[in-house]
Protein backbone atom coordinates (compact mmCIF):
# COMPACT_ATOMS: atom_id res chain seq x y z
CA UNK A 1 -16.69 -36.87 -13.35
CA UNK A 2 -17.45 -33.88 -11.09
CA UNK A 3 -19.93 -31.23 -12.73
CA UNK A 4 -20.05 -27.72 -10.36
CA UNK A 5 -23.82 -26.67 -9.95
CA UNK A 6 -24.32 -24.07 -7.61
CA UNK A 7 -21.55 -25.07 -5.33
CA UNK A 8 -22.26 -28.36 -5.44
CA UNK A 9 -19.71 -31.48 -7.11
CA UNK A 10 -22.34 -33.51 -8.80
CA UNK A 11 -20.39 -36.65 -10.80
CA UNK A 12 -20.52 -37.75 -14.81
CA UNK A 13 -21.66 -41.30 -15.31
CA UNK A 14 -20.23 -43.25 -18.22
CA UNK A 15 -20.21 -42.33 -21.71
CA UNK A 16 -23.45 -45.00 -22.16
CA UNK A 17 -26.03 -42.49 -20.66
CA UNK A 18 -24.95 -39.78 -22.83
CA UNK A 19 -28.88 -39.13 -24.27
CA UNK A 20 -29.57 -38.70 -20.46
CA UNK A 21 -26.98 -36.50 -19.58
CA UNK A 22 -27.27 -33.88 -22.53
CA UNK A 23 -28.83 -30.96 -20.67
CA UNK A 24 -26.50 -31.61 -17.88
CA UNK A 25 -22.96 -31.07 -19.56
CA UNK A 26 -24.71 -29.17 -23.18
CA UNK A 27 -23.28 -26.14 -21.58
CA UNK A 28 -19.61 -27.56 -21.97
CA UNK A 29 -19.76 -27.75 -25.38
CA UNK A 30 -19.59 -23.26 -25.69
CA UNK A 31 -16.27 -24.13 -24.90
CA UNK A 32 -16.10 -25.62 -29.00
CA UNK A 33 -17.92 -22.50 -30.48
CA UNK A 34 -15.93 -20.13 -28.64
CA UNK A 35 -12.69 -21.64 -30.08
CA UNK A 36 -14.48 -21.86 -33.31
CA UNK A 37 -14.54 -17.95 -33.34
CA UNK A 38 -11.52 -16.95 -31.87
CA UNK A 39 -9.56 -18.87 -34.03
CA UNK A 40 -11.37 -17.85 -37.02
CA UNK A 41 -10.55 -14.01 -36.60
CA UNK A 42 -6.57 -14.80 -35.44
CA UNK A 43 -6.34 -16.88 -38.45
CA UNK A 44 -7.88 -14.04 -40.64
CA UNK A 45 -6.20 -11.71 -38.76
CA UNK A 46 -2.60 -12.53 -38.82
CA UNK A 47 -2.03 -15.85 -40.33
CA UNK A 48 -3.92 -16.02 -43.94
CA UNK A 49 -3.11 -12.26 -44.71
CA UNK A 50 0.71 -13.57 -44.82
CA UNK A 51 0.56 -17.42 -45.22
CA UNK A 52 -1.21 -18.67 -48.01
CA UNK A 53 -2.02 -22.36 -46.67
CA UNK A 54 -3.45 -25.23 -49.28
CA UNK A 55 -6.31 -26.62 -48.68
CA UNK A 56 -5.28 -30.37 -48.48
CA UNK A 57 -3.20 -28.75 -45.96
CA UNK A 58 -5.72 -27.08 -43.46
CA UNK A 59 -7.97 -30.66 -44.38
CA UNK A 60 -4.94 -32.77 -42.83
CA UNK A 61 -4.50 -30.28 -39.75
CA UNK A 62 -8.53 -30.86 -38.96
CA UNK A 63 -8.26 -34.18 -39.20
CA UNK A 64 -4.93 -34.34 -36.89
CA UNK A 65 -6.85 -32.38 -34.59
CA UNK A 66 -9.53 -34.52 -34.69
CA UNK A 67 -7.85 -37.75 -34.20
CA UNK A 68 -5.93 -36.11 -31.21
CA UNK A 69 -9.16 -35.01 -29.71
CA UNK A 70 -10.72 -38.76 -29.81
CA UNK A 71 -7.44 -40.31 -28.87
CA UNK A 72 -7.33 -37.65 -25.75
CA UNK A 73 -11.22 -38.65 -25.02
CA UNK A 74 -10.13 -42.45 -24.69
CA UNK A 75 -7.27 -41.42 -22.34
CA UNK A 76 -10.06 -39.70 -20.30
CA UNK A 77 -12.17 -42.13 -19.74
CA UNK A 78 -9.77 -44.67 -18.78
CA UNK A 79 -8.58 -42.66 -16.18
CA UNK A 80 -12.14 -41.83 -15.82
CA UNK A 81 -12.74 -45.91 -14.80
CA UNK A 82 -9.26 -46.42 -12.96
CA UNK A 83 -10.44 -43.55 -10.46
CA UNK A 84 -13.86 -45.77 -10.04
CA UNK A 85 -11.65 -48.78 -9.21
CA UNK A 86 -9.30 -47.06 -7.00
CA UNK A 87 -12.00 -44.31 -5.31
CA UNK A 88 -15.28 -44.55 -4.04
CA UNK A 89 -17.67 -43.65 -7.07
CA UNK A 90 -19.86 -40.14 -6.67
CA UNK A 91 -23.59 -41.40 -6.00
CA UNK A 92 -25.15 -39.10 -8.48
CA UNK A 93 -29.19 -38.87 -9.12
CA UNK A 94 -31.09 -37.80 -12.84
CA UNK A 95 -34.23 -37.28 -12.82
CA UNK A 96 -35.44 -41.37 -10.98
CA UNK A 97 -31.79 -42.82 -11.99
CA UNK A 98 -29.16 -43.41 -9.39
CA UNK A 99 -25.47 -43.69 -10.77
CA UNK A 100 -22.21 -44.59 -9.59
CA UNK A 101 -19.78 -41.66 -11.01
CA UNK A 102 -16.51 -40.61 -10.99
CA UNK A 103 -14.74 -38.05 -8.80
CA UNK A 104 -12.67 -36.37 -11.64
CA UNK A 105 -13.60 -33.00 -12.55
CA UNK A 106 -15.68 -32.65 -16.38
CA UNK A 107 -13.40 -29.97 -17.38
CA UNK A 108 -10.87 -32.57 -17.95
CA UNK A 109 -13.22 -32.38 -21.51
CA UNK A 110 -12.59 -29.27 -21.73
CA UNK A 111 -9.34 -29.44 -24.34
CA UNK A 112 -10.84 -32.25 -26.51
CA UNK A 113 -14.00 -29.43 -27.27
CA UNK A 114 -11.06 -27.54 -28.00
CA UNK A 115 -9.44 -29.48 -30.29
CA UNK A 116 -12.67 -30.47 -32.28
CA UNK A 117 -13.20 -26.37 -32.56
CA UNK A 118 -10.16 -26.52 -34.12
CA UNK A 119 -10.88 -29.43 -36.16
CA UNK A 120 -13.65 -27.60 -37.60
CA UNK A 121 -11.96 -24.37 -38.54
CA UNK A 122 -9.63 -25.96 -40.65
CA UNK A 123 -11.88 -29.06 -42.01
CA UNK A 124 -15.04 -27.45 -42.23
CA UNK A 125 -13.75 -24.33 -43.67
CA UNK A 126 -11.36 -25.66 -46.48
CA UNK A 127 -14.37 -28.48 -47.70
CA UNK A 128 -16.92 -24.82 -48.22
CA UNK A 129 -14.06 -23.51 -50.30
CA UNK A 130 -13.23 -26.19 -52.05
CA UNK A 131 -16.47 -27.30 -52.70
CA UNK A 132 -17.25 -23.79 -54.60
CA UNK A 133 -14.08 -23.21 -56.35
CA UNK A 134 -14.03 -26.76 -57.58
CA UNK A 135 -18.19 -26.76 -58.75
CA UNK A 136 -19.00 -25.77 -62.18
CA UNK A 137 -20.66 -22.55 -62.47
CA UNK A 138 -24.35 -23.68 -62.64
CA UNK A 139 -23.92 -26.18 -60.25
CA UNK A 140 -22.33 -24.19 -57.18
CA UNK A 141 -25.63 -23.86 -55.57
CA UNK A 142 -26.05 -28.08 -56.04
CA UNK A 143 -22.34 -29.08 -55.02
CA UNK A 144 -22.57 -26.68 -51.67
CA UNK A 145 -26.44 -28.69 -50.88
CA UNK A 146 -24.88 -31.50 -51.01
CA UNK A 147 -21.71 -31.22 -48.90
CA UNK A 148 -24.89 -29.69 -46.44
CA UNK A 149 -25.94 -32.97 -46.93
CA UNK A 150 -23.13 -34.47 -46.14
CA UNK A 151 -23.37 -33.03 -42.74
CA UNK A 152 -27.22 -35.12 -41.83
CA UNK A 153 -25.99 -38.72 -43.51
CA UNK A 154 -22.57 -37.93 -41.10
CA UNK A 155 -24.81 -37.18 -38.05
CA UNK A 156 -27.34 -40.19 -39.41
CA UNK A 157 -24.68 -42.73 -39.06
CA UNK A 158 -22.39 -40.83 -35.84
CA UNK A 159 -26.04 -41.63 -33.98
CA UNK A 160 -25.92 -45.56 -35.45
CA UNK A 161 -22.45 -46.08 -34.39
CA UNK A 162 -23.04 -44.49 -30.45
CA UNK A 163 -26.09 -47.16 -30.02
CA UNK A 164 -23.58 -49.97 -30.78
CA UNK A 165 -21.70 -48.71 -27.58
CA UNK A 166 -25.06 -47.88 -25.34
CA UNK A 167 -25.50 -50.44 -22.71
CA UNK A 168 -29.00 -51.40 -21.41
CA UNK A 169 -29.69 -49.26 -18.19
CA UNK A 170 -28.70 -51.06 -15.27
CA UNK A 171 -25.12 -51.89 -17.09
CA UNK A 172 -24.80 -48.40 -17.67
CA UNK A 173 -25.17 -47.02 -14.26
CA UNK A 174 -21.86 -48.76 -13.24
CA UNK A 175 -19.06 -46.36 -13.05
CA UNK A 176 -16.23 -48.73 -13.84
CA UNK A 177 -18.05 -49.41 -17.63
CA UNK A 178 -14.87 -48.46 -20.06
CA UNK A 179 -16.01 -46.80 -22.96
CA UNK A 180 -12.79 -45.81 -24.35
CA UNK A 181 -12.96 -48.23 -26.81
CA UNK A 182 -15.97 -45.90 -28.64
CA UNK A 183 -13.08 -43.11 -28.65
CA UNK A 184 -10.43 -45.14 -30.28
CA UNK A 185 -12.54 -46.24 -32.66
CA UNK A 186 -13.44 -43.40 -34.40
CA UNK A 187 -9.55 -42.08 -34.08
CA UNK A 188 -8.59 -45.07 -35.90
CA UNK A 189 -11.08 -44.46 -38.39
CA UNK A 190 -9.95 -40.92 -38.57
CA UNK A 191 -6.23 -42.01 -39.31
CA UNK A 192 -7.37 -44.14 -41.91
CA UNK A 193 -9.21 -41.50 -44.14
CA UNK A 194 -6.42 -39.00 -43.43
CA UNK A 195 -4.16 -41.68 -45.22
CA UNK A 196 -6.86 -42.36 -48.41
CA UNK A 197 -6.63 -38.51 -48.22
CA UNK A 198 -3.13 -37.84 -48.86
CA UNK A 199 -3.03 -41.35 -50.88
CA UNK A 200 -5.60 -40.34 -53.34
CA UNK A 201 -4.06 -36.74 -53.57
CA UNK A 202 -0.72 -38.24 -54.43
CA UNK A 203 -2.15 -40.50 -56.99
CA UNK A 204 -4.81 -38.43 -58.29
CA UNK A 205 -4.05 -34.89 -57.74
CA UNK A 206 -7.35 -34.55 -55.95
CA UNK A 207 -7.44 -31.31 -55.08
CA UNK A 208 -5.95 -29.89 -57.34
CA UNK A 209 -7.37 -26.01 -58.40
CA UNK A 210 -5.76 -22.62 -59.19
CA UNK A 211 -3.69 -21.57 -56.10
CA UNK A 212 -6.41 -20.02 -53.95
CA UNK A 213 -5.50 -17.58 -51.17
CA UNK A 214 -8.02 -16.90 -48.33
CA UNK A 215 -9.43 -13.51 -48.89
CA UNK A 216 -9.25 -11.60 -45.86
CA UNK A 217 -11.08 -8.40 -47.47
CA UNK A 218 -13.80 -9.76 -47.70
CA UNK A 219 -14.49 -9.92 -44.00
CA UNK A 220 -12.49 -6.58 -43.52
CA UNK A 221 -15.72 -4.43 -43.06
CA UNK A 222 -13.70 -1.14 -44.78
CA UNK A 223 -12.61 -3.11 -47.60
CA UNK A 224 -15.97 -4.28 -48.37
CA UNK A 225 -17.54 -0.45 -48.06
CA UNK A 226 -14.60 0.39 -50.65
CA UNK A 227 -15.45 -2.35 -52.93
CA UNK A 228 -18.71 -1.29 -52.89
CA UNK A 229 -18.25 2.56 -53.40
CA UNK A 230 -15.97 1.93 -57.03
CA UNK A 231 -18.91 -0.39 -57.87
CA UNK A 232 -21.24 2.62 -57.21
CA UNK A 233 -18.94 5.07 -58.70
């Protein structure tokens, strides 16, 4: 896939050489912290000061997200290997590595890093408050470590499941290597949990706290310097 560098259309190899490729398309990823803030300040801006969404709720709209951005990434990259079949591959050179890459342009990515910013607003958000308004008092500080933790074993095993799909190096140069199947994968994986989620709510009443609503004042920079002159007064 085409990658603009100073004028220049320099192609994407497969998914397989990702670990060689980071520096070259790290930049591309902005486009998921971006999203990340921007949707944080609309949603605290307009939506949670009116709507007071649950929190299985915004967990089941990350996940969605999420599923659509991994299905979408599968999509990709077949079209990704039909345009190596149909045109002639981009000869593209990393650091002593020659490559056979496709013509499309990367920022067909683009929306999938959108999506997963998304994803994280909602998932990563609602599991930090439900994590502290579910933990015991003298255990908040142990119950938010260990959803941290979550985070490393997640990344620990994401990392184990990508070298299942890494080819050795000569197999990976070839453009018309399909790894789409990586992608779909991980979206059917996704759609499983989301129905354990809702199953287990149904059954177990999972999530079930005293009806939270997202406080807005307390990233409302006035409010706060109110709040904090009655506590002085």
């Amino acid at each position: 896939m085409k990658v603009p560098s100073l004028g220049i259309d320099r192609g994407m190899p497969p998914i397989t050489t990702y670990y060689e490729l980071i520096e070259l398309f790290q930049w591309l990823s902005l486009g998921d912290q971006v999203i990340i803030i921007f949707i944080i300040i609309f949603l605290n801006s307009f939506v949670y000061p009116r709507v007071s969404i649950k929190i299985e709720t915004r967990f089941i709209i990350g996940m969605v997200c999420a599923t659509l951005a991994m299905c979408s990434s599968g999509l990709v990259e077949i079209f990704r290997v039909q345009s190596c079949v149909d045109k002639e591959p981009v000869t593209q050179v990393i650091g002593n590595q020659t490559y056979d890459a496709s013509n499309l342009t990367i920022f067909l990515q683009f929306p999938q890093y959108i999506a997963i910013g998304v994803s994280e607003v909602f998932t990563s958000i609602a599991s930090l408050e439900f994590a502290y308004l579910t933990a015991p008092r003298s255990a908040k500080s142990l119950i938010m470590s260990l959803r941290f933790c979550s985070h490393g074993i997640s990344s620990f095993l994401s990392s184990g499941y990508l070298n299942l799909f890494i080819s050795n190096p000569k197999e990976s140069k070839q453009c018309e290597l399909n790894g789409s199947l990586y992608f779909y994968i991980l979206a059917g994986i996704q759609i499983l949990f989301i129905f354990i989620i809702i199953w287990l709510n149904k059954k177990f009443n999972i999530f079930r706290i005293l009806p939270q609503k997202f406080r807005n004042d307390y990233f409302s920079a006035t409010d706060s310097i109110s709040r904090s002159n009655e506590t002085d007064a």
